[in-house]
PDB file of N, CA and C in Angstrom:
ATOM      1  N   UNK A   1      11.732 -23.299  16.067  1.00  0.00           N
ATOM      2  CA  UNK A   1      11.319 -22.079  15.394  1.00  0.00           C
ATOM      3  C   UNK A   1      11.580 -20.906  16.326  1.00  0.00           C
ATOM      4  N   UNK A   2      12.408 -19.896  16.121  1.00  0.00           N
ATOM      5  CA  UNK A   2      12.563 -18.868  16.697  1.00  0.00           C
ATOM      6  C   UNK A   2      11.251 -18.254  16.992  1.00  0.00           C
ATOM      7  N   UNK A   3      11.476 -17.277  17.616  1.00  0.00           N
ATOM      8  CA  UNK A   3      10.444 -16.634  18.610  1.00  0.00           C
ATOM      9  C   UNK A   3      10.033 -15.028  17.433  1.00  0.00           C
ATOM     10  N   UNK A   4      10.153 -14.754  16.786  1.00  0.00           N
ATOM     11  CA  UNK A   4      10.320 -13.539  16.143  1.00  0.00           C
ATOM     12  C   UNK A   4       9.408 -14.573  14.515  1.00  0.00           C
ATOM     13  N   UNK A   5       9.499 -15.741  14.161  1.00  0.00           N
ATOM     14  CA  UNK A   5       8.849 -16.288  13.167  1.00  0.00           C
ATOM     15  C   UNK A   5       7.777 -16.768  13.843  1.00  0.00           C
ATOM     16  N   UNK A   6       7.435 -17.339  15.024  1.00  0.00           N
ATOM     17  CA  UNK A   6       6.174 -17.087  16.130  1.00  0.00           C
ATOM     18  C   UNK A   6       5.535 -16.317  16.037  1.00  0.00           C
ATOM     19  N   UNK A   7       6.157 -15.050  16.198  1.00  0.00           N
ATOM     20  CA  UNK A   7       4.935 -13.545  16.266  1.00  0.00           C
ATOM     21  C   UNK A   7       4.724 -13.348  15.049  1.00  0.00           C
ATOM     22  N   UNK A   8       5.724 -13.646  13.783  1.00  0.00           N
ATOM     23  CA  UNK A   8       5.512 -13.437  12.378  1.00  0.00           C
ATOM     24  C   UNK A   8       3.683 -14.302  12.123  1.00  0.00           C
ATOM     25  N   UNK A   9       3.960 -15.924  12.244  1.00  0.00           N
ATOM     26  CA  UNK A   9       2.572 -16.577  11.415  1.00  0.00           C
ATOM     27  C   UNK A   9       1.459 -16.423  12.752  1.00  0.00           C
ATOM     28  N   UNK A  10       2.005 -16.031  13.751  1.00  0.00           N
ATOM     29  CA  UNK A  10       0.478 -15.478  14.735  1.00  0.00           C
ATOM     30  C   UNK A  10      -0.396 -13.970  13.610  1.00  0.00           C
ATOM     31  N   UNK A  11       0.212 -13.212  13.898  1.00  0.00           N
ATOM     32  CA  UNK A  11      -0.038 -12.273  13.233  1.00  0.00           C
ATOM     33  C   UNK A  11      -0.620 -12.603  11.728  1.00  0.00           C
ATOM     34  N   UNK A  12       0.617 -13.186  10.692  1.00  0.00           N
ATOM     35  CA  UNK A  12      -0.084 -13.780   9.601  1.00  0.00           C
ATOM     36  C   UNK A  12      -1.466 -14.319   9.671  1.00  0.00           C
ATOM     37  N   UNK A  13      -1.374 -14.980  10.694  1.00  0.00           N
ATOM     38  CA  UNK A  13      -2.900 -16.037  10.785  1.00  0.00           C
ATOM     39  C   UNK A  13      -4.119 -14.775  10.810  1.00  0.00           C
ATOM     40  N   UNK A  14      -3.324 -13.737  12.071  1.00  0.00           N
ATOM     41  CA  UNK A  14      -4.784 -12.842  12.403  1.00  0.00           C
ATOM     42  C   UNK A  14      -4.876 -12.259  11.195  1.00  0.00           C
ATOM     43  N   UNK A  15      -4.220 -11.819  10.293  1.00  0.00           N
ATOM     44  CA  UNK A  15      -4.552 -10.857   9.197  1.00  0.00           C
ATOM     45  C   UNK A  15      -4.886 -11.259   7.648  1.00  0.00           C
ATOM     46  N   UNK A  16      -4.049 -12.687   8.059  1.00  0.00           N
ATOM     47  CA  UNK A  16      -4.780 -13.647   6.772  1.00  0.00           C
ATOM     48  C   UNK A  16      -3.876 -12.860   5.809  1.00  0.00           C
ATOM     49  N   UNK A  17      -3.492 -13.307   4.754  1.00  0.00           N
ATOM     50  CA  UNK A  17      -2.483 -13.289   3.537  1.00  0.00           C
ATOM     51  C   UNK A  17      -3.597 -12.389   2.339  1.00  0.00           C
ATOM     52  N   UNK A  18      -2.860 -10.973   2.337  1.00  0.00           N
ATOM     53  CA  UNK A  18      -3.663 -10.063   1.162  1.00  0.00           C
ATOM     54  C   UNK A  18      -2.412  -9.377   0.995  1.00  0.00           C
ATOM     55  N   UNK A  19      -2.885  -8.215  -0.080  1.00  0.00           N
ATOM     56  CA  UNK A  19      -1.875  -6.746  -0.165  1.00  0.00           C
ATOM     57  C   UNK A  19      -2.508  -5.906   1.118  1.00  0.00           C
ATOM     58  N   UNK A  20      -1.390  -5.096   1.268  1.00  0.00           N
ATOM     59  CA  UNK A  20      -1.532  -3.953   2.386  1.00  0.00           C
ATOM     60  C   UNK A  20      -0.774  -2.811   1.545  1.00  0.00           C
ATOM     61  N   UNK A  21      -1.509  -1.848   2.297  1.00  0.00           N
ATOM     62  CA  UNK A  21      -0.679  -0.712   2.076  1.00  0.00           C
ATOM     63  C   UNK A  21      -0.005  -0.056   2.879  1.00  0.00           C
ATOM     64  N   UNK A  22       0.850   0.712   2.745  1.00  0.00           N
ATOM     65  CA  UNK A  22       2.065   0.916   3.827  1.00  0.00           C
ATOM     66  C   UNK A  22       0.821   1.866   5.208  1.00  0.00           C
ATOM     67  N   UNK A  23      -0.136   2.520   4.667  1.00  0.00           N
ATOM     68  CA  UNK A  23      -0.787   3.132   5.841  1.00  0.00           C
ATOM     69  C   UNK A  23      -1.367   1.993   6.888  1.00  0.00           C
ATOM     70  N   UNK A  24      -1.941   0.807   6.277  1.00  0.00           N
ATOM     71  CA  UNK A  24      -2.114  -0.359   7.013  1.00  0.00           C
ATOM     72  C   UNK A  24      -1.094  -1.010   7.630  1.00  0.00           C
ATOM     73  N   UNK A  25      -0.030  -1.127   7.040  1.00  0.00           N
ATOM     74  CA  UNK A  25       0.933  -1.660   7.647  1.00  0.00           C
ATOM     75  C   UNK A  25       1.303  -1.164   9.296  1.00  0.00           C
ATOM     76  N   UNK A  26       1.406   0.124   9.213  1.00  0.00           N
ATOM     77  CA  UNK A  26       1.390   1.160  10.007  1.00  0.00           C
ATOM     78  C   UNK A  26       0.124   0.953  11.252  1.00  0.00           C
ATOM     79  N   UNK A  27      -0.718   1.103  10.436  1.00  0.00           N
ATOM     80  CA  UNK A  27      -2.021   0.691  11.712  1.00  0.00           C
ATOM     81  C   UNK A  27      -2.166  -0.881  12.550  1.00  0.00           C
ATOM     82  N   UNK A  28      -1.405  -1.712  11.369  1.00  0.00           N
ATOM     83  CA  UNK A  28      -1.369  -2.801  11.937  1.00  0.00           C
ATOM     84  C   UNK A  28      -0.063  -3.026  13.162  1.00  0.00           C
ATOM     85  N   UNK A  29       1.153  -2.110  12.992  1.00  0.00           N
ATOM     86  CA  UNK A  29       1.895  -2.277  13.785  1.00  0.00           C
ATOM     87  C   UNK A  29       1.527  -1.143  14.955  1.00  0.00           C
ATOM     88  N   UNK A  30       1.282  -0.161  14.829  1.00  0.00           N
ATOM     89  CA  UNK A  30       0.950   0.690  15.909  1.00  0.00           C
ATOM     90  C   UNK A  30      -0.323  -0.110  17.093  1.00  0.00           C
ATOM     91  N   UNK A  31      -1.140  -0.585  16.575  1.00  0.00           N
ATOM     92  CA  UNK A  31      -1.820  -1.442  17.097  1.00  0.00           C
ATOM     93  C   UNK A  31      -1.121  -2.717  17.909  1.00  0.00           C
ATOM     94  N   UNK A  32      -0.345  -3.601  17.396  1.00  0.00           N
ATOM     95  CA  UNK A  32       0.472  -4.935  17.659  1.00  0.00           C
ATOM     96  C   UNK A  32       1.251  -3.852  18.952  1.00  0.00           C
ATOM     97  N   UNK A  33       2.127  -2.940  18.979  1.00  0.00           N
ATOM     98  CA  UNK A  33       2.946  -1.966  19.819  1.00  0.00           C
ATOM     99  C   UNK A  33       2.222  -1.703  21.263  1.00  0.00           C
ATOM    100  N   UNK A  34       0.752  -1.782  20.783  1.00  0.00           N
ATOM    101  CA  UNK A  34       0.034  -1.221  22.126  1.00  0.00           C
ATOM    102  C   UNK A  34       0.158  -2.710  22.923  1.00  0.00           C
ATOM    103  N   UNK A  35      -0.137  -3.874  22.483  1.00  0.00           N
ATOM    104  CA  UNK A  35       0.140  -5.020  23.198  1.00  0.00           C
ATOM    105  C   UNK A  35       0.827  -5.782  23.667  1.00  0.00           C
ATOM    106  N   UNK A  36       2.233  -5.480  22.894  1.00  0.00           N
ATOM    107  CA  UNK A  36       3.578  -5.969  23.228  1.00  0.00           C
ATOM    108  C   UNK A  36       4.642  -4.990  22.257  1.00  0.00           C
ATOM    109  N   UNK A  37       5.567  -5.904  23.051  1.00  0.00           N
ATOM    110  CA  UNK A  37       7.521  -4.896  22.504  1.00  0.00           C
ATOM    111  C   UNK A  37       7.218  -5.890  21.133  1.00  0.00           C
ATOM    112  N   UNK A  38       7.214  -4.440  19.823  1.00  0.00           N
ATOM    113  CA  UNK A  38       7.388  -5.103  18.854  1.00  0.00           C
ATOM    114  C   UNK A  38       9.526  -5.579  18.729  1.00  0.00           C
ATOM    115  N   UNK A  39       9.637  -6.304  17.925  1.00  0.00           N
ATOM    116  CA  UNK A  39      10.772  -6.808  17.321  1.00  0.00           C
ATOM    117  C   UNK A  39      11.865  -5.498  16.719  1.00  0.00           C
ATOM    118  N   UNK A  40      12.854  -5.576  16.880  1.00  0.00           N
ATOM    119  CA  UNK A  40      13.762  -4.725  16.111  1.00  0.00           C
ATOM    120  C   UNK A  40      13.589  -4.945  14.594  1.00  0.00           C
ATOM    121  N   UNK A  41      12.806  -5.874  13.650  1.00  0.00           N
ATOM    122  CA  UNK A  41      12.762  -5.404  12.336  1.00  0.00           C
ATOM    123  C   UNK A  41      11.145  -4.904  12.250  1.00  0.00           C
ATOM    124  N   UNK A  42      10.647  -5.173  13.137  1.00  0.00           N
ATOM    125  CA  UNK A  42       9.083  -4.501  13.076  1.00  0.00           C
ATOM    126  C   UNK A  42       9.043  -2.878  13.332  1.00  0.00           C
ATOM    127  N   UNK A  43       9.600  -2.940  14.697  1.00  0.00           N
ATOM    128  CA  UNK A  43      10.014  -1.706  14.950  1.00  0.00           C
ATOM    129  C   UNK A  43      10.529  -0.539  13.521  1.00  0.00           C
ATOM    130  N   UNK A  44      11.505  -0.849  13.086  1.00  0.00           N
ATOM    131  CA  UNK A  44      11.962  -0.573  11.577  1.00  0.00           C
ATOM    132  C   UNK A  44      10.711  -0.426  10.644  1.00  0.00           C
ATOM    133  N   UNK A  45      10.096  -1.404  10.859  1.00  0.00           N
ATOM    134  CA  UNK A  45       9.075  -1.648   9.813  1.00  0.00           C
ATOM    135  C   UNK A  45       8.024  -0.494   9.981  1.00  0.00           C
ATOM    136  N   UNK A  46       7.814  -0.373  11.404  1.00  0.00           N
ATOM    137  CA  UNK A  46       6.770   0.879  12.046  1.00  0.00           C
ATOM    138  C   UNK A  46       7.237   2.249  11.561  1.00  0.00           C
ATOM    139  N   UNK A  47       9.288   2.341  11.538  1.00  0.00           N
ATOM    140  CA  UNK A  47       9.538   3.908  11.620  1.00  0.00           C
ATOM    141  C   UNK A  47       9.127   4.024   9.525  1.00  0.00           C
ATOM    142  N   UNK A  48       9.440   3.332   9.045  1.00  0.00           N
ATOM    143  CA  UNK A  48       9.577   3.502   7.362  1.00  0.00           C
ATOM    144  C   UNK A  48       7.738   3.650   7.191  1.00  0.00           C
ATOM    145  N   UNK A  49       6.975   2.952   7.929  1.00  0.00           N
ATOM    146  CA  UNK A  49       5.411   3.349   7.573  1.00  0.00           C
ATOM    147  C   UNK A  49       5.130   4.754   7.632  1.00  0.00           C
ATOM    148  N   UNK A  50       5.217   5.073   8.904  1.00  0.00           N
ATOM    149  CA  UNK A  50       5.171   6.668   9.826  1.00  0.00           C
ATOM    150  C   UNK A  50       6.113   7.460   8.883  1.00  0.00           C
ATOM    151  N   UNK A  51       7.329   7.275   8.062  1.00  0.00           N
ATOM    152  CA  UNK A  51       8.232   8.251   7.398  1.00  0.00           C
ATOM    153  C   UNK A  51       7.143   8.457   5.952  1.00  0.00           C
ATOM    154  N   UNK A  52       6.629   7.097   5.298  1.00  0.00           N
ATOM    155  CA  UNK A  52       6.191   7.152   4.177  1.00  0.00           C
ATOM    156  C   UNK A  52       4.842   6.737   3.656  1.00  0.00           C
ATOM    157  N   UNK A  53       3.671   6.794   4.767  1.00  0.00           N
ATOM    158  CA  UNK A  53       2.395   6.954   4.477  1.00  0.00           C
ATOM    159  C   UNK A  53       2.001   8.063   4.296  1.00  0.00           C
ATOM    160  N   UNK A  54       1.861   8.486   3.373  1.00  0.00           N
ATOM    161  CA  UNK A  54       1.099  10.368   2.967  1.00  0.00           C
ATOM    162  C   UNK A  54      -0.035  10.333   3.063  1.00  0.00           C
ATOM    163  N   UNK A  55      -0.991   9.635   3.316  1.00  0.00           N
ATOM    164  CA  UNK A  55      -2.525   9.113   3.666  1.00  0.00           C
ATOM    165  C   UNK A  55      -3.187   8.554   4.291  1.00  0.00           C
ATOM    166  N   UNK A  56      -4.058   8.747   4.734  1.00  0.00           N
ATOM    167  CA  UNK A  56      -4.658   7.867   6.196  1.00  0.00           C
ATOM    168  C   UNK A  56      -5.049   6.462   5.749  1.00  0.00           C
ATOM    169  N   UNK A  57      -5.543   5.612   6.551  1.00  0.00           N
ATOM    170  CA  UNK A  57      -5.638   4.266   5.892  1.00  0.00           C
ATOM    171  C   UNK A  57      -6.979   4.428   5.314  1.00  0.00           C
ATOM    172  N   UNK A  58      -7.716   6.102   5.716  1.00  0.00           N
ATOM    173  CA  UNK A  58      -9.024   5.413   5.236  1.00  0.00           C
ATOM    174  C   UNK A  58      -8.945   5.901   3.345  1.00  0.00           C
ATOM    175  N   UNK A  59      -8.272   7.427   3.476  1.00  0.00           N
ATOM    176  CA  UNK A  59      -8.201   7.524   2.382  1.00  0.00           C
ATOM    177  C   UNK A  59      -7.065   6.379   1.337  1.00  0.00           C
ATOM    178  N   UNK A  60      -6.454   5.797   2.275  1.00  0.00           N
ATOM    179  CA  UNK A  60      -5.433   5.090   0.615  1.00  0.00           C
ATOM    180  C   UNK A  60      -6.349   3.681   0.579  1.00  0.00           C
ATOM    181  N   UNK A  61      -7.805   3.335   1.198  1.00  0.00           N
ATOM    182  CA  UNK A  61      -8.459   2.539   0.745  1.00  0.00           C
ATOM    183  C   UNK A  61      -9.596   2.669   0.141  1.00  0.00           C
ATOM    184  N   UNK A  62      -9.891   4.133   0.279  1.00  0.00           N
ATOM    185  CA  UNK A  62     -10.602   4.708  -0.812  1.00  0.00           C
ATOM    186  C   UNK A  62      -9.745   4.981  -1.981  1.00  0.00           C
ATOM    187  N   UNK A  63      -8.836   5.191  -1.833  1.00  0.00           N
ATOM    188  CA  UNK A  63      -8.426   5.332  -3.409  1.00  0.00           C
ATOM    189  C   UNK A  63      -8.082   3.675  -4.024  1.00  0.00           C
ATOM    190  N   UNK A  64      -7.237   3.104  -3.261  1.00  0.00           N
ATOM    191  CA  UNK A  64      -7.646   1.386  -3.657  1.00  0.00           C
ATOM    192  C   UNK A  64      -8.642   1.288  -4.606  1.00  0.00           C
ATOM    193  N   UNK A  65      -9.631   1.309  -3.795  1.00  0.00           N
ATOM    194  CA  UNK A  65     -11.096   0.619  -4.180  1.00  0.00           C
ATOM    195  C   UNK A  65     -11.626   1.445  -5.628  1.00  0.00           C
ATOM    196  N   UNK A  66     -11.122   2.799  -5.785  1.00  0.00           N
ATOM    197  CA  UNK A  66     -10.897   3.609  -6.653  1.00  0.00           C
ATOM    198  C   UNK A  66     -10.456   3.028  -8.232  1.00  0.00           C
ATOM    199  N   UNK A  67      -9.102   3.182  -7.861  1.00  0.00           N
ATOM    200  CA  UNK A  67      -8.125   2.136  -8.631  1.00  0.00           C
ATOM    201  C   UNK A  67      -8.772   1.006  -9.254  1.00  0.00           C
ATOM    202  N   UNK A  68      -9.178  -0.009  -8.090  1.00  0.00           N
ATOM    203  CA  UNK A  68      -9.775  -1.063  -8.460  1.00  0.00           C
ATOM    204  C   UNK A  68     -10.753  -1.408  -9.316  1.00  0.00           C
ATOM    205  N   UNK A  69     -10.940  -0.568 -10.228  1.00  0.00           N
ATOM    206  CA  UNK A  69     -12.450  -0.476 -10.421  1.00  0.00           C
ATOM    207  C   UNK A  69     -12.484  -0.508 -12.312  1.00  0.00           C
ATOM    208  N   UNK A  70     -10.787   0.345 -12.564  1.00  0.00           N
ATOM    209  CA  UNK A  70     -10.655   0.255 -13.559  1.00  0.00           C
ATOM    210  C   UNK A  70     -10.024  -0.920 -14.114  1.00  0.00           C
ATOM    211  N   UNK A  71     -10.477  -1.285 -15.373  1.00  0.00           N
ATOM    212  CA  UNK A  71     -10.297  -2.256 -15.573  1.00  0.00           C
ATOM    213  C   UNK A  71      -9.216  -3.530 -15.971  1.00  0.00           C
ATOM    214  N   UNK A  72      -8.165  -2.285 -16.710  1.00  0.00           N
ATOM    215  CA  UNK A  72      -6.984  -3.094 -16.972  1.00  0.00           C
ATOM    216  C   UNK A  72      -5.845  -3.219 -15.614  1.00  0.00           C
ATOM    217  N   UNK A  73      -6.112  -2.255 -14.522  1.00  0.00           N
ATOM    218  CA  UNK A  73      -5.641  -2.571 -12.964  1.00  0.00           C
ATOM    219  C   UNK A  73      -5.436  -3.767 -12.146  1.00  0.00           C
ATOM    220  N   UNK A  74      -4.108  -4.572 -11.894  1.00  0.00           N
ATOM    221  CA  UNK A  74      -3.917  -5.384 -11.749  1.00  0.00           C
ATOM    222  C   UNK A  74      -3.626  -4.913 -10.035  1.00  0.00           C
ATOM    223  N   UNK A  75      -4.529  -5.907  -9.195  1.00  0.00           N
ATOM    224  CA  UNK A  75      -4.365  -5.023  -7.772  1.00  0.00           C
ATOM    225  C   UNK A  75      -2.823  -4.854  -7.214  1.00  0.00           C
ATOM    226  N   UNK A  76      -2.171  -5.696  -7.248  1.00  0.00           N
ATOM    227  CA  UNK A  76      -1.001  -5.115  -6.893  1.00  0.00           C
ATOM    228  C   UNK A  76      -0.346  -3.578  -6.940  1.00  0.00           C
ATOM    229  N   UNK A  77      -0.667  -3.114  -8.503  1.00  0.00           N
ATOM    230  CA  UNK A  77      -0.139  -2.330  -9.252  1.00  0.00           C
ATOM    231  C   UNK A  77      -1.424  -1.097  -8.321  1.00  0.00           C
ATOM    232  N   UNK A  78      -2.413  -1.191  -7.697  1.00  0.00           N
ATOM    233  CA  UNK A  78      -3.272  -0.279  -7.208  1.00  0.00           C
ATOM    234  C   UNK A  78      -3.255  -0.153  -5.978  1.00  0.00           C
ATOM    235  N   UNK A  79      -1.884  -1.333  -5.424  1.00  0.00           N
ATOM    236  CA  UNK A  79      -1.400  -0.584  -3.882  1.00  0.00           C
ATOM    237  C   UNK A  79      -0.571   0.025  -3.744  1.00  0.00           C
ATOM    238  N   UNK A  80       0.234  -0.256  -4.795  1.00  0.00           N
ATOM    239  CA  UNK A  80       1.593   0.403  -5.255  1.00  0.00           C
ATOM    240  C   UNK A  80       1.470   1.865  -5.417  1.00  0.00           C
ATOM    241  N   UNK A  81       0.392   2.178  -6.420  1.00  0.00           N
ATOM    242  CA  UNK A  81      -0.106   3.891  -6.634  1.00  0.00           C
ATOM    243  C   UNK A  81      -0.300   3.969  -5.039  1.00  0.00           C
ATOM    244  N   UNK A  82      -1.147   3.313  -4.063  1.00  0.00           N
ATOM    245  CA  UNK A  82      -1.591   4.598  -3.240  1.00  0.00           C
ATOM    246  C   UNK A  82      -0.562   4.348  -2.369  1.00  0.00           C
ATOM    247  N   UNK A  83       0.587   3.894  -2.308  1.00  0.00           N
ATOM    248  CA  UNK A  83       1.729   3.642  -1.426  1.00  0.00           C
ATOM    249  C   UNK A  83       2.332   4.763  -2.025  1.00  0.00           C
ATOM    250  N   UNK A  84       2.473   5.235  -3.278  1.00  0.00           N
ATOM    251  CA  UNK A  84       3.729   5.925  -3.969  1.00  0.00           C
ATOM    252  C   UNK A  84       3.042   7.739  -4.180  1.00  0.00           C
ATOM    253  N   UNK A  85       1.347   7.251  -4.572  1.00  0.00           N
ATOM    254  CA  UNK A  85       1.028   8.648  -5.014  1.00  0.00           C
ATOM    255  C   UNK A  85       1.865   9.231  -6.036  1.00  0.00           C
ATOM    256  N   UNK A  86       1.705   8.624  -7.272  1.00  0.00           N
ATOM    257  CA  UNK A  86       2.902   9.241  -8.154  1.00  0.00           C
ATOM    258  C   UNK A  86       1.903  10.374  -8.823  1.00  0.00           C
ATOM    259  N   UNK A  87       2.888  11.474  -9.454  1.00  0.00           N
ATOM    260  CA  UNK A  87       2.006  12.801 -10.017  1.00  0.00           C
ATOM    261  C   UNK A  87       2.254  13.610 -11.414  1.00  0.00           C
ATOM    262  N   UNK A  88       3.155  12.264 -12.390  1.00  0.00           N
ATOM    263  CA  UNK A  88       3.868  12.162 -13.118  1.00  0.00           C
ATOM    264  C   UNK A  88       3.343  10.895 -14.140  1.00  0.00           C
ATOM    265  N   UNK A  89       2.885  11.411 -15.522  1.00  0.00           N
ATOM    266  CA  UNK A  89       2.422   9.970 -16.292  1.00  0.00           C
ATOM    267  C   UNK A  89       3.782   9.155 -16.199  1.00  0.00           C
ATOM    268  N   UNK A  90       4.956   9.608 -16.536  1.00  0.00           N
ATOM    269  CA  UNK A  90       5.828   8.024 -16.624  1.00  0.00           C
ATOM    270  C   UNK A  90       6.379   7.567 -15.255  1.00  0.00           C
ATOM    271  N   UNK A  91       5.877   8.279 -14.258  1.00  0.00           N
ATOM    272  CA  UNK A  91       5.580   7.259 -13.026  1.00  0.00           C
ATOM    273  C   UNK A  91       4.543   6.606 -13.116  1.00  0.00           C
ATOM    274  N   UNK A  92       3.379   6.256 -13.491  1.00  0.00           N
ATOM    275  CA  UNK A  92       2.577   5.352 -13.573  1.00  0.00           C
ATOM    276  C   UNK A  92       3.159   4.191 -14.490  1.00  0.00           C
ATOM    277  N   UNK A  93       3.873   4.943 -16.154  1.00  0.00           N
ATOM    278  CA  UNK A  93       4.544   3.693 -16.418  1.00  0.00           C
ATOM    279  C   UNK A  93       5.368   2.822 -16.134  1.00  0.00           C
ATOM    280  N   UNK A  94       5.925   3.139 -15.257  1.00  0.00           N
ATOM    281  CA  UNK A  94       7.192   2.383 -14.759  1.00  0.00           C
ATOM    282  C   UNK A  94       6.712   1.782 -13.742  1.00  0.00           C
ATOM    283  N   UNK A  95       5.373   2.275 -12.797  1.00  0.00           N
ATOM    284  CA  UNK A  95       4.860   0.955 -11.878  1.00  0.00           C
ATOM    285  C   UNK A  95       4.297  -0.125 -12.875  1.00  0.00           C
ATOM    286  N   UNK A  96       3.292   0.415 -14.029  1.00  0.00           N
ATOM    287  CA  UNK A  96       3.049  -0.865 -15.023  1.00  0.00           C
ATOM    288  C   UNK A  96       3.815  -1.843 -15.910  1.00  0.00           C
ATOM    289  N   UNK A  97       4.961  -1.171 -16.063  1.00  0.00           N
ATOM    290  CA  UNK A  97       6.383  -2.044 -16.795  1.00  0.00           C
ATOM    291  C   UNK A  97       6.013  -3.186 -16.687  1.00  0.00           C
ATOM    292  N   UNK A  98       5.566  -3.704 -15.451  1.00  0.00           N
ATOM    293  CA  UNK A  98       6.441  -5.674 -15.651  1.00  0.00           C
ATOM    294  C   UNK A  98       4.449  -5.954 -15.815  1.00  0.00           C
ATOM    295  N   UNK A  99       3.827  -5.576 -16.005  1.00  0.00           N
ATOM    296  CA  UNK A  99       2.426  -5.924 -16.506  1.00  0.00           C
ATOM    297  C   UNK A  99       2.381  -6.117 -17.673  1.00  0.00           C
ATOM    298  N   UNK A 100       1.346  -6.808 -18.079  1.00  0.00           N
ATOM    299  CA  UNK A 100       1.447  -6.717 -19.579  1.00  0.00           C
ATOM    300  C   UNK A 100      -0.102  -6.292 -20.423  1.00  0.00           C
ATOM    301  N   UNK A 101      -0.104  -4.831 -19.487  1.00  0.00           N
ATOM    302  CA  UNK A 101      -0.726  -3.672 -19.616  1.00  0.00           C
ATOM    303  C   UNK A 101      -0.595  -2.907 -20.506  1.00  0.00           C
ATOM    304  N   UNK A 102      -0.730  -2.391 -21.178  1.00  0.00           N
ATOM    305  CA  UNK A 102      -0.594  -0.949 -22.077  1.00  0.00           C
ATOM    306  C   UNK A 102      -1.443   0.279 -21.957  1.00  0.00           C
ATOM    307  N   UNK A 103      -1.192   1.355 -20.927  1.00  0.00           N
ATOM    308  CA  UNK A 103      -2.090   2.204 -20.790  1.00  0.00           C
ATOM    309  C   UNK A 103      -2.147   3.527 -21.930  1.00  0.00           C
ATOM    310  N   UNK A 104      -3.432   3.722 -22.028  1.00  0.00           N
ATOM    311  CA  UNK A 104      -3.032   5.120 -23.029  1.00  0.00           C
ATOM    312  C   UNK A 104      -2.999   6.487 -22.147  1.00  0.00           C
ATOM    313  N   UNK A 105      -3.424   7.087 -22.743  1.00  0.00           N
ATOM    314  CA  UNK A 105      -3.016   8.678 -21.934  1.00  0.00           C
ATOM    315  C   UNK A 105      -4.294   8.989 -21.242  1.00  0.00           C
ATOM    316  N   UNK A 106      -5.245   8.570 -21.830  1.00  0.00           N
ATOM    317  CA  UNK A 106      -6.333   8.872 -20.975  1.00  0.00           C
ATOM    318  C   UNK A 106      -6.588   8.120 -19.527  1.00  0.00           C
ATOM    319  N   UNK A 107      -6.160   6.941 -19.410  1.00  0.00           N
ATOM    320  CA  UNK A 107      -6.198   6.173 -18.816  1.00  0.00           C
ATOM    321  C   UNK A 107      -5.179   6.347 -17.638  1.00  0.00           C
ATOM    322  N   UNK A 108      -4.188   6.693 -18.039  1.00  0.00           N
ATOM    323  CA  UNK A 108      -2.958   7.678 -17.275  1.00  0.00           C
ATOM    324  C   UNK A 108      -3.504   8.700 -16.539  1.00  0.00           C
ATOM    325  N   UNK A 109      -3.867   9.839 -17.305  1.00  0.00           N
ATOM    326  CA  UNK A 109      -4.544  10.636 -16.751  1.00  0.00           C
ATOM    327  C   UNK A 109      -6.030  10.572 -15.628  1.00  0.00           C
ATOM    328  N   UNK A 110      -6.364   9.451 -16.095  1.00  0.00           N
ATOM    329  CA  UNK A 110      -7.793   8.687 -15.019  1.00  0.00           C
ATOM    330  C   UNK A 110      -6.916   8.723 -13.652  1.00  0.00           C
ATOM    331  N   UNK A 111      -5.820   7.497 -13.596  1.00  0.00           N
ATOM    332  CA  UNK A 111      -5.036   7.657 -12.820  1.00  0.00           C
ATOM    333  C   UNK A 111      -4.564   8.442 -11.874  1.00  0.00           C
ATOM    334  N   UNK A 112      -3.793   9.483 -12.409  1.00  0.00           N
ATOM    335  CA  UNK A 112      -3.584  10.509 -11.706  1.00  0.00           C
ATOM    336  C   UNK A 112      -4.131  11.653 -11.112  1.00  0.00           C
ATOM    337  N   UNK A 113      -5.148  11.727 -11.793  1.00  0.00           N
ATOM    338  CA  UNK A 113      -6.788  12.296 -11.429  1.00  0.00           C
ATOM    339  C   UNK A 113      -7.323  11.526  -9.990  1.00  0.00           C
ATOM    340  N   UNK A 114      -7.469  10.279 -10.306  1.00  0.00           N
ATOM    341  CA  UNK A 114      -7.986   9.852  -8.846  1.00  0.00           C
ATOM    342  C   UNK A 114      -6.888   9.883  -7.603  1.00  0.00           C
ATOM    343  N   UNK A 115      -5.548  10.012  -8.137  1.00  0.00           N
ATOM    344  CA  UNK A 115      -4.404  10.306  -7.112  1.00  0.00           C
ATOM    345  C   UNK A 115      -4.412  11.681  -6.418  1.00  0.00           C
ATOM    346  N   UNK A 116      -4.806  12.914  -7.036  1.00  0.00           N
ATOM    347  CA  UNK A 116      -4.641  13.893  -6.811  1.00  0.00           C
ATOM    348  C   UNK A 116      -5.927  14.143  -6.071  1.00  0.00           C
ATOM    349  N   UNK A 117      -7.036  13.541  -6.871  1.00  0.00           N
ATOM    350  CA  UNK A 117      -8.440  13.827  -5.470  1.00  0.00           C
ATOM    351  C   UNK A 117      -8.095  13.294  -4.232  1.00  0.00           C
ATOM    352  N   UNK A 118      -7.560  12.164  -4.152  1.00  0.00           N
ATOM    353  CA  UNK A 118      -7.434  11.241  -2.624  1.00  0.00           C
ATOM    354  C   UNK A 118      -6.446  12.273  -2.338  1.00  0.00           C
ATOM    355  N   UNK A 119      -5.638  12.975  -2.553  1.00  0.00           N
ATOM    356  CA  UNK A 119      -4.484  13.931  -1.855  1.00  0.00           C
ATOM    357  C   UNK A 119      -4.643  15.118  -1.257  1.00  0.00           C
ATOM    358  N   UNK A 120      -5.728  15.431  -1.885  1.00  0.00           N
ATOM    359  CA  UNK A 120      -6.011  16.780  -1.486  1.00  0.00           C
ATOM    360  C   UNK A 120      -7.175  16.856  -0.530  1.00  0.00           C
TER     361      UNK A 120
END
């Protein structure tokens, strides 16, 4: 087993198998960085967090938990919003596409309502 799938299921083990969001991702590698030379695809992995987290980890897990709460929200689809922050109803539809969800407008609008509080 290469040495780079080593640091992969060490890590796996410490963090245990969930969703993350790209601001976690980020905290989790900035953290791993302080202890050792991360990997050239981690490294990568660190610059795309830092380019595209718009939120701190505490707010995109308050909005998570947000998300989470409503009911037809399939969690995936509620890391995805606070990874993307979309500000647009048919950006919400097109993260729900492969669900077999049907949101109405109000529900859309719930959505983007709790996107725009966590943003500001």
């Amino acid at each position: 087993m290469g040495n780079c799938h080593r640091q992969f299921r060490n890590i796996y083990r410490r963090y245990n198998m969930r969703y993350v969001s790209i601001a976690e991702v980020k905290k989790i590698l900035e953290k791993e960085q302080k202890n050792r030379e991360l990997s050239s695809e981690q490294k990568f992995a660190l610059e795309h967090a830092k380019n595209f987290a718009k939120l701190s980890m505490i707010k995109t897990n308050a909005l998570i938990d947000e998300l989470k709460k409503i009911e037809k929200m399939p969690e995936p689809v509620a890391y995805k919003i606070a990874d993307l922050l979309p500000t647009h109803p048919d950006d919400i539809k097109v993260l729900f596409a492969k669900e077999r969800v049907a949101l109405n407008k109000e529900e859309t609008d719930h959505i983007l309502d709790l996107v725009k509080k966590h943003m500001g």
